[in-house]
Protein backbone atom coordinates (compact mmCIF):
# COMPACT_ATOMS: atom_id res chain seq x y z
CA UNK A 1 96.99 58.77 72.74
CA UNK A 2 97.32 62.31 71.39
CA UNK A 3 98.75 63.65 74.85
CA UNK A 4 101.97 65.24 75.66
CA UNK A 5 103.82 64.04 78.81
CA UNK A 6 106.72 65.33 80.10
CA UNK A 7 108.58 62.52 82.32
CA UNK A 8 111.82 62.62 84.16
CA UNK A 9 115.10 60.79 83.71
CA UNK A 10 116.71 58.50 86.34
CA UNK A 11 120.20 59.32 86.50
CA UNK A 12 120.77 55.74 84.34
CA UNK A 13 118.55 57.18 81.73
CA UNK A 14 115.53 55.55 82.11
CA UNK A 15 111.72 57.09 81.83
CA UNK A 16 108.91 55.36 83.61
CA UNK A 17 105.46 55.75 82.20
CA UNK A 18 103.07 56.96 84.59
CA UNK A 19 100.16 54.20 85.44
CA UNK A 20 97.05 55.66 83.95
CA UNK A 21 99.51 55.68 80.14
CA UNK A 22 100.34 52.23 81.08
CA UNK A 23 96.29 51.07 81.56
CA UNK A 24 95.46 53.21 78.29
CA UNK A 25 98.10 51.07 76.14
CA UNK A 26 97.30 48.11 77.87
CA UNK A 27 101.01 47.44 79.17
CA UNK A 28 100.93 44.77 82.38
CA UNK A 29 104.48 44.80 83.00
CA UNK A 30 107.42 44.42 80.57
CA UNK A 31 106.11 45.25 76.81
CA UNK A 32 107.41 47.32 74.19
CA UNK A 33 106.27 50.96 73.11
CA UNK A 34 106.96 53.51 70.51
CA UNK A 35 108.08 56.44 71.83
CA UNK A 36 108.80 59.93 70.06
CA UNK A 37 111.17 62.00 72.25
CA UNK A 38 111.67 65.74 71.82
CA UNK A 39 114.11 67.95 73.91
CA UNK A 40 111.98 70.38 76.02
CA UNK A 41 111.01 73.64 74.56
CA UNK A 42 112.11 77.18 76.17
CA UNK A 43 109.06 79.09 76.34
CA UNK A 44 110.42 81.73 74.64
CA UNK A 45 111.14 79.49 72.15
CA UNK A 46 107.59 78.08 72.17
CA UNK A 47 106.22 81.28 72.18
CA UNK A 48 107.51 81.85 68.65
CA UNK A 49 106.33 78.65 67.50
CA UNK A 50 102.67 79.37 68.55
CA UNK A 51 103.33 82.73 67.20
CA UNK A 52 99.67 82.54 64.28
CA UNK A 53 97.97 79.48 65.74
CA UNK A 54 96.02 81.79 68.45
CA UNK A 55 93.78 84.42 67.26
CA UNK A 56 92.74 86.76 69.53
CA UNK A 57 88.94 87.51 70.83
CA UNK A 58 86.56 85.15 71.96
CA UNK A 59 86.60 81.45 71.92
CA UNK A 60 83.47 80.16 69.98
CA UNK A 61 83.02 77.88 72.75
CA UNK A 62 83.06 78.63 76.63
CA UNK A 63 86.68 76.50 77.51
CA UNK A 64 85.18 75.55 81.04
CA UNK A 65 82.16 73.77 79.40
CA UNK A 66 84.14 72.00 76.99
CA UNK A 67 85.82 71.00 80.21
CA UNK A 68 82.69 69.77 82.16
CA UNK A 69 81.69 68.10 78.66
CA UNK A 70 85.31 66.23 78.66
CA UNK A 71 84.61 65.09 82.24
């Protein structure tokens, strides 16, 4: 899928996967999934991380087309 979710833990551990991920994979009840689970970030922490990846000025592209192109 290529998203990051954040989802909640029941107090027995468990996750539910929201219904639109469950459509997108295809999942009609009980299945089995992959799953890659990272603790959650601090933001100062995050901050760091994206510390290169942004370069300042101007986008080449207006963000809110891409947004209207993405639907």
């Amino acid at each position: 899928m290529g998203n990051v979710k954040e989802l909640s833990v029941d107090d027995k551990g468990r996750l539910q996967l929201p219904k639109d991920i469950r459509k997108k994979l295809g999942i009609n009840g009980r299945g089995k999934v992959k799953v890659i689970i990272t603790a959650p970030m601090p933001r100062e922490e995050f901050i760091e991380y994206m510390d290169g990846f942004i370069k300042g000025g101007d986008p080449p592209v207006d963000p809110l087309r891409l947004k209207k192109i993405g639907g």
